[in-house]
Protein backbone atom coordinates (compact mmCIF):
# COMPACT_ATOMS: atom_id res chain seq x y z
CA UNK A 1 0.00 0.00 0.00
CA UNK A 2 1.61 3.48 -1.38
CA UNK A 3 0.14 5.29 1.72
CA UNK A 4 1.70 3.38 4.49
CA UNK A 5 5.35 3.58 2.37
CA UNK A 6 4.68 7.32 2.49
CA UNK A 7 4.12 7.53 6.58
CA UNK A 8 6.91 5.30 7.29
CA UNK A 9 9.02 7.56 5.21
CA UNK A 10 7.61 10.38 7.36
CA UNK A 11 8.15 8.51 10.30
CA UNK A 12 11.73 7.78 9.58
CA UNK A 13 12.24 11.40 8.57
CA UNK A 14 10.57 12.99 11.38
CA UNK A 15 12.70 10.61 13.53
CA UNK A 16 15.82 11.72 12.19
CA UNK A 17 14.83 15.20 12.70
CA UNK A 18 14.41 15.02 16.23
CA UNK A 19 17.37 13.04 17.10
CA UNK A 20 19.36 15.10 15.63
CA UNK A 21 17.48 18.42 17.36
CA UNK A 22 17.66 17.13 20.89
CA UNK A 23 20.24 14.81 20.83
CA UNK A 24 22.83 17.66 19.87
CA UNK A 25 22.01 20.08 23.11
CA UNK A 26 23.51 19.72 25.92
CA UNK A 27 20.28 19.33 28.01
CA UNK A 28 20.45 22.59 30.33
CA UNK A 29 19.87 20.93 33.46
CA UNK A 30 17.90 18.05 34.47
CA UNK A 31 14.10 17.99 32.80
CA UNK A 32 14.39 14.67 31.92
CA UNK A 33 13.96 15.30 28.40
CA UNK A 34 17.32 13.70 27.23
CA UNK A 35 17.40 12.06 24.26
CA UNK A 36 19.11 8.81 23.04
CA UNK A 37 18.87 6.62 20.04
CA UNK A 38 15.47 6.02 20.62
CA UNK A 39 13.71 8.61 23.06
CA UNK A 40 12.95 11.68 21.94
CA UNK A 41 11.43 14.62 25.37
CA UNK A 42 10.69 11.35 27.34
CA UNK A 43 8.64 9.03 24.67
CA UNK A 44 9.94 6.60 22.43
CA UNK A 45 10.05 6.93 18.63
CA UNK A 46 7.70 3.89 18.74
CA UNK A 47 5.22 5.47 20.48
CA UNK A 48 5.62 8.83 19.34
CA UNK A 49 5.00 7.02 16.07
CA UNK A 50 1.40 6.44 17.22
CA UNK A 51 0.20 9.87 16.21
CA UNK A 52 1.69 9.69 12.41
CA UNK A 53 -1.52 8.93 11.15
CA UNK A 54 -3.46 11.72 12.82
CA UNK A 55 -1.51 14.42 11.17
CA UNK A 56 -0.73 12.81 8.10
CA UNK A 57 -3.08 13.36 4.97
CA UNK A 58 -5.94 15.76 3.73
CA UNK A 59 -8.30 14.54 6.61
CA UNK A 60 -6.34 12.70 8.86
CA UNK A 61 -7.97 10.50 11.76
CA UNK A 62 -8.56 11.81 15.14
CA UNK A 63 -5.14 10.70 17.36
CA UNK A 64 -5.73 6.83 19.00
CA UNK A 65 -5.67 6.35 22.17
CA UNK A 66 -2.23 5.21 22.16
CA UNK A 67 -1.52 8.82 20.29
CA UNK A 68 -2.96 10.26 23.63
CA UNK A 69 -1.08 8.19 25.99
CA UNK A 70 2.37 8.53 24.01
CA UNK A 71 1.89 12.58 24.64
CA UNK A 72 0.61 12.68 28.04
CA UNK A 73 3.73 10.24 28.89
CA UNK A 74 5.85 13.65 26.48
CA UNK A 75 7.58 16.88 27.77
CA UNK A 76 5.46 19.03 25.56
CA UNK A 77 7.75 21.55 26.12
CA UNK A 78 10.63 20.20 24.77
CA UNK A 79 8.49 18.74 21.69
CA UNK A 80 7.54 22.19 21.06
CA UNK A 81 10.90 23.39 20.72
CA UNK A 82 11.17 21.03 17.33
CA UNK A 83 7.88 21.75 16.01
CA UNK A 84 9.38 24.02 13.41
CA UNK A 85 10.93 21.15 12.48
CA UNK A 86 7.90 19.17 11.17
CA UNK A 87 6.66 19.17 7.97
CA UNK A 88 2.94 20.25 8.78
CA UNK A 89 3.74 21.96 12.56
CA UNK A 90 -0.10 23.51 12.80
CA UNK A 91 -1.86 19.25 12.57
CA UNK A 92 0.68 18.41 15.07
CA UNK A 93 0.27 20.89 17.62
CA UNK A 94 -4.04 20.25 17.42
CA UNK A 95 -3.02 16.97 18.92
CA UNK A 96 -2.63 18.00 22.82
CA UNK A 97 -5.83 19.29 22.62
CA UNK A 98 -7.40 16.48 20.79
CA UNK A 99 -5.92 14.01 23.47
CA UNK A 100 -7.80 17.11 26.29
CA UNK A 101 -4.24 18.46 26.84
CA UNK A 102 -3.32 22.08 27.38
CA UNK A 103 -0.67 23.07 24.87
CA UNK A 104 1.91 24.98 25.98
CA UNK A 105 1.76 28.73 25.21
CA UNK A 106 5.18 28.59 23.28
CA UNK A 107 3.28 25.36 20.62
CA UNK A 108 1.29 28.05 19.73
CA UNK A 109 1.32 28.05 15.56
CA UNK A 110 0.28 30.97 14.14
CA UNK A 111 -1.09 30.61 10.72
């Protein structure tokens, strides 16, 4: 199926991105939101992978519940640092709020 080639291209891409975003800093004290080859602001890629499908796409889904879990288990902060980063910012930052998060003021995409 062309469709799921194209997310797990995204995925991989988006991966990369962050890794090499957070994993470059040297942390600034203590938040827990260190990254190594496979965490990325306290989630794994794996689960952070969950909520792909809700930004992905004309009319994507609404996030799954494992979306939801995967960002209330996130430093938000430090994912909003990278969300320049993503290829559609603005669908990823609805998510929080779709999972009955508050985004933090500084996710804020202005459009």
């Amino acid at each position: 199926m062309a469709n799921m080639e194209h997310v797990a291209k995204c995925l991989l891409v988006m991966a990369v991105i962050f890794l090499a975003a957070v994993g470059g800093g040297s942390g600034g004290g203590g938040g827990g939101a260190e990254a190594t080859p496979t965490h990325i602001c306290n989630v794994t890629i794996a689960e952070l992978a969950e909520c792909l499908p809700a930004i992905t796409g004309k009319s994507p889904p609404e996030p799954s519940d494992d979306c939801c879990k995967a960002l209330r288990k996130s430093d938000l902060h430090c994912l909003c640092k990278h969300k320049s980063q993503l290829s559609n910012p603005s669908k990823a930052m609805e998510l929080p709020g779709k999972c009955g998060l508050e985004l933090p003021h500084e996710c804020q995409v202005r459009v």
